[in-house]
Structure formats: structure tokens, C-alpha cells
PDB file of N, CA and C in Angstrom:
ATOM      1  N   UNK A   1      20.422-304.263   5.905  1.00  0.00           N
ATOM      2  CA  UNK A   1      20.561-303.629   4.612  1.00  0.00           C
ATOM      3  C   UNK A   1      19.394-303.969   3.690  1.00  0.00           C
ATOM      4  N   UNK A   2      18.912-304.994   3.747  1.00  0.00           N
ATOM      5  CA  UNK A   2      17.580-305.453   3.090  1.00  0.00           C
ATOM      6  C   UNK A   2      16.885-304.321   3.633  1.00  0.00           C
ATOM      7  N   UNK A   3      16.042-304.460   4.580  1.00  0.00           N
ATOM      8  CA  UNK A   3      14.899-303.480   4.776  1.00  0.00           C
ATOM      9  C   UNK A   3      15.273-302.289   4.337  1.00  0.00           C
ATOM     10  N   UNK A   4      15.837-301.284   4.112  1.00  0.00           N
ATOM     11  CA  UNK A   4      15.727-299.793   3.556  1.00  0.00           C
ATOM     12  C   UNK A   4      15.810-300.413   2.231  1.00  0.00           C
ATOM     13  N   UNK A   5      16.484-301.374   1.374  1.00  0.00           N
ATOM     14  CA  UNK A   5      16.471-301.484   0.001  1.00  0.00           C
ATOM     15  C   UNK A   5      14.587-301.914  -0.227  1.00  0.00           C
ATOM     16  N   UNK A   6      14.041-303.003   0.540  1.00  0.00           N
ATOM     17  CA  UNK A   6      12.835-303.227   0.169  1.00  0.00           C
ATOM     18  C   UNK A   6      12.095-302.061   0.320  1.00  0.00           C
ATOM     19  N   UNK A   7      12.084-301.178   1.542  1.00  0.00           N
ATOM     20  CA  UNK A   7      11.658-299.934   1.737  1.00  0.00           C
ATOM     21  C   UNK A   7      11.461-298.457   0.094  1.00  0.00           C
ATOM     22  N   UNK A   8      12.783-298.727   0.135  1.00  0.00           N
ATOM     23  CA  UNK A   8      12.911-298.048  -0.968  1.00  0.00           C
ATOM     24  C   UNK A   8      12.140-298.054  -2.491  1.00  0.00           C
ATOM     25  N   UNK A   9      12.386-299.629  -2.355  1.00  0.00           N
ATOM     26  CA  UNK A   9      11.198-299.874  -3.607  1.00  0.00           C
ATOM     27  C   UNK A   9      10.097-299.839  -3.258  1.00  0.00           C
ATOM     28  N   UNK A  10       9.291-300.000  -2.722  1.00  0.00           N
ATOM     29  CA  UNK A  10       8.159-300.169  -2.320  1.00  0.00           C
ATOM     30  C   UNK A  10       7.511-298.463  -2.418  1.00  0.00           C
ATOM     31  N   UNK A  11       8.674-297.556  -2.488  1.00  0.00           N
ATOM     32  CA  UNK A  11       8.062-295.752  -2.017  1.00  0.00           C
ATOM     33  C   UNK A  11       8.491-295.567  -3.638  1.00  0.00           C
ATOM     34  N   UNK A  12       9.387-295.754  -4.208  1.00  0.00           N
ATOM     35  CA  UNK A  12       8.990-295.261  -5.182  1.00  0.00           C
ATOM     36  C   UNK A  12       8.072-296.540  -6.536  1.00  0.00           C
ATOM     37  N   UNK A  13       7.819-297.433  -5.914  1.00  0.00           N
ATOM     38  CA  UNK A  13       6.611-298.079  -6.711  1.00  0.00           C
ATOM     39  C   UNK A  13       5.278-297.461  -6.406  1.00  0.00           C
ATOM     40  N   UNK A  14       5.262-296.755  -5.284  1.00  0.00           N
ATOM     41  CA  UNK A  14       3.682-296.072  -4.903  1.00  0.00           C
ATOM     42  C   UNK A  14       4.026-294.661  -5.480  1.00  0.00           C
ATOM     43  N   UNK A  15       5.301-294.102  -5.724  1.00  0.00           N
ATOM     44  CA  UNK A  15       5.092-292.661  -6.206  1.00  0.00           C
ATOM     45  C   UNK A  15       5.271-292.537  -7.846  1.00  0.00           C
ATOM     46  N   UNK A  16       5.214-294.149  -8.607  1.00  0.00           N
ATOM     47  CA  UNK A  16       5.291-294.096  -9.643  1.00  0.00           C
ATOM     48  C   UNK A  16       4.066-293.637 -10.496  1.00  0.00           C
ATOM     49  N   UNK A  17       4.614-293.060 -11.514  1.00  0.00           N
ATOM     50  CA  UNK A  17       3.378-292.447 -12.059  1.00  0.00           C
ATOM     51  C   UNK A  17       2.675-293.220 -13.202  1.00  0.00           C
ATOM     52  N   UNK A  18       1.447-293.114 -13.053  1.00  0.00           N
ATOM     53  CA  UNK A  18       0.639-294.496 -13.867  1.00  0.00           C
ATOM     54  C   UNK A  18       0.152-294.114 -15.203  1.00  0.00           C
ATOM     55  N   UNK A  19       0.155-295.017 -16.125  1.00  0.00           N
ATOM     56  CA  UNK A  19       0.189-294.573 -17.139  1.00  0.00           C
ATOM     57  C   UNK A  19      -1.167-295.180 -17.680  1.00  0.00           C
ATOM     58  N   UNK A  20      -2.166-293.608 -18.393  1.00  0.00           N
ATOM     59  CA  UNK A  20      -3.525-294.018 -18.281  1.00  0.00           C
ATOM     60  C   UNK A  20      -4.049-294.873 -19.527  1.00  0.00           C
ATOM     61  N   UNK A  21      -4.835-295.475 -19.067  1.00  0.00           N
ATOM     62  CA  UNK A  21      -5.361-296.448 -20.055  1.00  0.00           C
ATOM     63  C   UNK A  21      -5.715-295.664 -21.166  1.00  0.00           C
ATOM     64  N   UNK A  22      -5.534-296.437 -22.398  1.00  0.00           N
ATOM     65  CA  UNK A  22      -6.113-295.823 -23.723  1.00  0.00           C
ATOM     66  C   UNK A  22      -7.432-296.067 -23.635  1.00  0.00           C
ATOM     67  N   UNK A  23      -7.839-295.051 -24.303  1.00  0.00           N
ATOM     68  CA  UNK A  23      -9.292-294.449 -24.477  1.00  0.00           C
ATOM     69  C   UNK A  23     -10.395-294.904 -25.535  1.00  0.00           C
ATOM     70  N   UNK A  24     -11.539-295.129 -25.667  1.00  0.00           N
ATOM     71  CA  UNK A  24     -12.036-295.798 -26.488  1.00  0.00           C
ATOM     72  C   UNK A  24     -12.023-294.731 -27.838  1.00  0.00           C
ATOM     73  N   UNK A  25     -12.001-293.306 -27.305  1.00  0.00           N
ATOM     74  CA  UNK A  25     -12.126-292.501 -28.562  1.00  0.00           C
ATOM     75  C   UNK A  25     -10.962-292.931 -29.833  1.00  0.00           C
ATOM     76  N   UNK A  26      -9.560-293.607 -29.222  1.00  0.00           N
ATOM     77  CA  UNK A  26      -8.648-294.130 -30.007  1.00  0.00           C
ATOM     78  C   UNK A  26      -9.191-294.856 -30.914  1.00  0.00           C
ATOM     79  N   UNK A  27     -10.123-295.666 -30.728  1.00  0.00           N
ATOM     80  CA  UNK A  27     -10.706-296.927 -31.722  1.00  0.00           C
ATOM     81  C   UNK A  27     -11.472-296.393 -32.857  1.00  0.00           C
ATOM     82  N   UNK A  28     -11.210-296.990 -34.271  1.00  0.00           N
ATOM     83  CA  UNK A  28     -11.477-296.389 -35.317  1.00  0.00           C
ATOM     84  C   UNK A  28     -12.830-297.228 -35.897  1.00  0.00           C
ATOM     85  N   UNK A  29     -12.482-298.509 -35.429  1.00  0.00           N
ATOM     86  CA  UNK A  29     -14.404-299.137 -36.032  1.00  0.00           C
ATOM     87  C   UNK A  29     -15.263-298.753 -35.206  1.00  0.00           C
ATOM     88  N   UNK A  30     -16.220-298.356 -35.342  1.00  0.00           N
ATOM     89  CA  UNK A  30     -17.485-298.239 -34.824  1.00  0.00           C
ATOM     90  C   UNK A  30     -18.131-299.820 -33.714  1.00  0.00           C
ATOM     91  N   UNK A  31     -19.078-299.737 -33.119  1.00  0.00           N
ATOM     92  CA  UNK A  31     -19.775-301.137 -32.809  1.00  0.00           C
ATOM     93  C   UNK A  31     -20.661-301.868 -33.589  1.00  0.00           C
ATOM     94  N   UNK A  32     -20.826-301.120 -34.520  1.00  0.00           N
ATOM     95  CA  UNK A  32     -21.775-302.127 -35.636  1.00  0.00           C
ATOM     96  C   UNK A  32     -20.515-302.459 -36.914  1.00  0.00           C
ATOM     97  N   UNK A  33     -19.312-302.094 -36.630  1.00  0.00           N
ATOM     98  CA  UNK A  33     -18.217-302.455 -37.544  1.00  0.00           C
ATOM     99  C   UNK A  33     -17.887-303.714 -36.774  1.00  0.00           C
ATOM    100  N   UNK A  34     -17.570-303.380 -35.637  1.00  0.00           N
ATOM    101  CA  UNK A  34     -17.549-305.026 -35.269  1.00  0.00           C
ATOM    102  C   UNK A  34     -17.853-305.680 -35.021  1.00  0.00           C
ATOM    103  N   UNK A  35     -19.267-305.623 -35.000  1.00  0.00           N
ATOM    104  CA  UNK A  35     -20.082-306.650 -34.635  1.00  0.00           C
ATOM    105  C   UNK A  35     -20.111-307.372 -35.807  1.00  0.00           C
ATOM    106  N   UNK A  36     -20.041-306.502 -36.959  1.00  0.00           N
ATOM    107  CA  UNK A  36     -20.530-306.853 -38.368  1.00  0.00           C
ATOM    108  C   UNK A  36     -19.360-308.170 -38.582  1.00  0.00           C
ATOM    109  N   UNK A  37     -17.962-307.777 -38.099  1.00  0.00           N
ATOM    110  CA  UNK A  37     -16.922-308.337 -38.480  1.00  0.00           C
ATOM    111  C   UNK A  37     -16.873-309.995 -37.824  1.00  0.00           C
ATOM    112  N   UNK A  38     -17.799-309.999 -36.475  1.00  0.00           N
ATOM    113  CA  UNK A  38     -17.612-310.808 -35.836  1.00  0.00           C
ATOM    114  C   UNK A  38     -18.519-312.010 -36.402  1.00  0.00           C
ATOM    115  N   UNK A  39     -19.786-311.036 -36.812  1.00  0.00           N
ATOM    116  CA  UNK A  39     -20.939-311.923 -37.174  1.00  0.00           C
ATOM    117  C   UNK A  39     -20.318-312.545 -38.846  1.00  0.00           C
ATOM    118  N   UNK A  40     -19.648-312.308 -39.364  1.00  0.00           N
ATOM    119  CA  UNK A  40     -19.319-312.792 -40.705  1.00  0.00           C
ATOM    120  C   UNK A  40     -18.185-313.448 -40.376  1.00  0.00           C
ATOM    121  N   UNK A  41     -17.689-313.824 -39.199  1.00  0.00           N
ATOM    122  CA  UNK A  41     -16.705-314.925 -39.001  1.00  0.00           C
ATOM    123  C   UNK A  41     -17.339-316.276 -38.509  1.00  0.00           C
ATOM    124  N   UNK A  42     -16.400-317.740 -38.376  1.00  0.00           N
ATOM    125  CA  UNK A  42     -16.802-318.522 -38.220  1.00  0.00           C
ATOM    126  C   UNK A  42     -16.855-319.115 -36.698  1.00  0.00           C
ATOM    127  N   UNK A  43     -16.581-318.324 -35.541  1.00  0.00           N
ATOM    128  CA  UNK A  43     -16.753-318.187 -34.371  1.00  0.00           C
ATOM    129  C   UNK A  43     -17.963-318.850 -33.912  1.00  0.00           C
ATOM    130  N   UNK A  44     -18.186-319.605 -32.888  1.00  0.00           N
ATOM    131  CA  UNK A  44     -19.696-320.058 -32.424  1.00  0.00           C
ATOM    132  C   UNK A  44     -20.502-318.905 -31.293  1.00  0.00           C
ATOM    133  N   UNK A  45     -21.697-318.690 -32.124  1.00  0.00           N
ATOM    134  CA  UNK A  45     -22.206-317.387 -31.855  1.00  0.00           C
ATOM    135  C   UNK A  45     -22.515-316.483 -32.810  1.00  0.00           C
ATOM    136  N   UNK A  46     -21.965-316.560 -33.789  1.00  0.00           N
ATOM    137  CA  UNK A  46     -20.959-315.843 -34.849  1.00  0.00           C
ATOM    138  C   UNK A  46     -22.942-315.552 -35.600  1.00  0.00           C
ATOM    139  N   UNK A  47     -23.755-316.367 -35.634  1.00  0.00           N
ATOM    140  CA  UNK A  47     -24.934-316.726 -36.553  1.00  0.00           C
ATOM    141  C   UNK A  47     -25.788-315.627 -35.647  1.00  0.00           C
ATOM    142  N   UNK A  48     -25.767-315.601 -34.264  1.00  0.00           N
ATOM    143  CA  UNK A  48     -26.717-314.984 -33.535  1.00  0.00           C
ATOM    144  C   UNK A  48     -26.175-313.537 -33.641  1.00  0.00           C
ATOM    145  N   UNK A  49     -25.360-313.476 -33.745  1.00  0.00           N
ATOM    146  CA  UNK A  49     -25.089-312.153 -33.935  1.00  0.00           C
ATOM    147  C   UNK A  49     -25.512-311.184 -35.285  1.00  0.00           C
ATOM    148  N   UNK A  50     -25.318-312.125 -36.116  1.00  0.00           N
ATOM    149  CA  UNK A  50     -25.780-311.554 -37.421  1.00  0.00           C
ATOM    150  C   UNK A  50     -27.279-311.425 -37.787  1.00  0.00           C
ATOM    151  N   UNK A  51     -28.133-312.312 -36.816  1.00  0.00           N
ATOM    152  CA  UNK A  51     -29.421-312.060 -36.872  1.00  0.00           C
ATOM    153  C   UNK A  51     -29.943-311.256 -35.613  1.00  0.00           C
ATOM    154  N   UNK A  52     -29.057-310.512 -34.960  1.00  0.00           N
ATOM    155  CA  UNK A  52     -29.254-309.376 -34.029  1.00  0.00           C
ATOM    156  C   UNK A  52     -28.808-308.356 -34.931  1.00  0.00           C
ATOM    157  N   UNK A  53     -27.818-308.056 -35.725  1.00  0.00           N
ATOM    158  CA  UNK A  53     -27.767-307.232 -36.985  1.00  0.00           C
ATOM    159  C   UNK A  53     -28.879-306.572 -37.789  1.00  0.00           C
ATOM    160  N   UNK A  54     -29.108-308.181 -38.102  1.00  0.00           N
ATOM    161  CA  UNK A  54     -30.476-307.879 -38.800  1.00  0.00           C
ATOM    162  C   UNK A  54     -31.880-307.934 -38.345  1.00  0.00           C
ATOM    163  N   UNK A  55     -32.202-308.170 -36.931  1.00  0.00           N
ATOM    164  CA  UNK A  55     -33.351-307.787 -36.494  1.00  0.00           C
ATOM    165  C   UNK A  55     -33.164-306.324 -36.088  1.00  0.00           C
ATOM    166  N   UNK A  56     -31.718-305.313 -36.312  1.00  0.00           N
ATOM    167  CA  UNK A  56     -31.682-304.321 -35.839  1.00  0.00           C
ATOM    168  C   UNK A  56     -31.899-303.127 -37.079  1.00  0.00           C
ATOM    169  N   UNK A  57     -31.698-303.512 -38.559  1.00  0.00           N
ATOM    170  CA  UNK A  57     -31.705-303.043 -39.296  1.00  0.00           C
ATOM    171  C   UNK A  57     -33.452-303.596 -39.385  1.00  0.00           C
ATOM    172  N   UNK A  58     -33.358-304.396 -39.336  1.00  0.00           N
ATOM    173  CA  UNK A  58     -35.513-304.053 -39.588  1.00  0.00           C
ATOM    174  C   UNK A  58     -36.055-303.022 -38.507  1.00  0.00           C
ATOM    175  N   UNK A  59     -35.517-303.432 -37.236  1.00  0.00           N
ATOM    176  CA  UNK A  59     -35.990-302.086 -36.565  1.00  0.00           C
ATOM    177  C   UNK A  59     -36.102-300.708 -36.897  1.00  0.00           C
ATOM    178  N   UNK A  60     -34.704-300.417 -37.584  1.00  0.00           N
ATOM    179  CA  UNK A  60     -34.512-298.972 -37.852  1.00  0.00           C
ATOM    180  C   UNK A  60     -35.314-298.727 -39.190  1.00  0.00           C
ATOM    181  N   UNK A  61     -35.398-299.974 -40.578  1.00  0.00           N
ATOM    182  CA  UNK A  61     -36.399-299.189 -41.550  1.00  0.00           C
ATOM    183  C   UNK A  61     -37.642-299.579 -41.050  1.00  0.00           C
ATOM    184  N   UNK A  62     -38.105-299.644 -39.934  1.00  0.00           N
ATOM    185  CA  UNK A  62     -39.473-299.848 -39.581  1.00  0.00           C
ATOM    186  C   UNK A  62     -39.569-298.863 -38.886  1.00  0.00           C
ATOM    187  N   UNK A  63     -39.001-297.985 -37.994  1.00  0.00           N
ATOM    188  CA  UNK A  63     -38.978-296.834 -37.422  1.00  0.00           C
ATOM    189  C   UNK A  63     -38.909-295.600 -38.271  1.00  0.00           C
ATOM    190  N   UNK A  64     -38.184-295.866 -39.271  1.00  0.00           N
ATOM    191  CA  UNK A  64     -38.133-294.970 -40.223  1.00  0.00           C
ATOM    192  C   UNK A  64     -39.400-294.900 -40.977  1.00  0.00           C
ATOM    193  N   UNK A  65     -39.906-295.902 -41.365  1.00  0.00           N
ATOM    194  CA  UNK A  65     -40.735-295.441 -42.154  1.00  0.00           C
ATOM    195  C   UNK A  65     -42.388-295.495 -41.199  1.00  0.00           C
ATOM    196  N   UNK A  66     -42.310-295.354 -40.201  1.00  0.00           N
ATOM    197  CA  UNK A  66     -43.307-294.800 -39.062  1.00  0.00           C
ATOM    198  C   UNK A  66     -43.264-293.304 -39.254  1.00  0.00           C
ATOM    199  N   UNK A  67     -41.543-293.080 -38.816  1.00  0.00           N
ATOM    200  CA  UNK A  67     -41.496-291.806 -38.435  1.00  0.00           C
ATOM    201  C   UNK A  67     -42.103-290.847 -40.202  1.00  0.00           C
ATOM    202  N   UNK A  68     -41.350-291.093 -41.131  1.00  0.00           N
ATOM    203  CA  UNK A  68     -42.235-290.676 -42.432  1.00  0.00           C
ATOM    204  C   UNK A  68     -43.493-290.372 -42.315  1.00  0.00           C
ATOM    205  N   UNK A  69     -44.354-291.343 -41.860  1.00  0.00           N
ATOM    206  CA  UNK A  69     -46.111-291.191 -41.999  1.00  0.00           C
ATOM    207  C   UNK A  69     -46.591-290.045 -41.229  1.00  0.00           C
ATOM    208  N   UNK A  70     -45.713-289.766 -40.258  1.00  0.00           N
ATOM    209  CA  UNK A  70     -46.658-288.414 -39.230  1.00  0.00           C
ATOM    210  C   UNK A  70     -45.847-287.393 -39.929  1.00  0.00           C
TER     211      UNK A  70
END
């Protein structure tokens, strides 16, 4: 009597239907929202991150104001 009961579960655990992972489009901060959030906490790491922030914002007004000149 065991084996058809283990049987049994086992067929409908493989014909169960899976339920799909949530999607990143669900997420409402952005990646520079959380990075921002992470880098202004007191986490270790927390410092390098905020000066990857901000070596990224010099990038972009330095690109920007390249792209201006031509």
C-alpha cells in the first residue's frame, strides 16, 4: 500500500504546476536607487560604494560636457 501512495505523490509533484518567479519589472527603485540607499547606510562597503556613485556621476558630467563641445 505504500508504493502506489509514494507513487502517487511523486506524479502529481512532477505534474504540479510551478509558479513563476517574480519579475524584475515588479521592482520600483531603480539601481542607482539602491545603490544610493546602500551607500548611505552603515554596512561595511557601504563607503566604496558611494565613491563608485560618485566616480560615476563625474563620468557622466564629463561626458556630457564633451559631448556639448562637438
Amino acid at each position: 500500500m505504500r508504493v502506489p501512495a509514494i507513487l502517487l505523490c511523486i506524479v502529481v509533484a512532477a505534474c504540479a504546476k510551478a509558479v513563476p518567479p517574480k519579475t524584475a519589472a515588479s521592482d520600483s527603485l531603480t539601481r542607482r536607487q539602491k545603490d544610493s540607499i546602500l551607500g548611505a547606510s552603515r554596512l561595511p562597503g557601504a563607503q566604496g560604494i558611494r565613491g563608485a556613485l560618485s566616480a560615476q556621476d563625474s563620468a557622466a558630467a564629463r561626458n556630457a560636457r564633451v559631448d556639448s563641445i562637438q
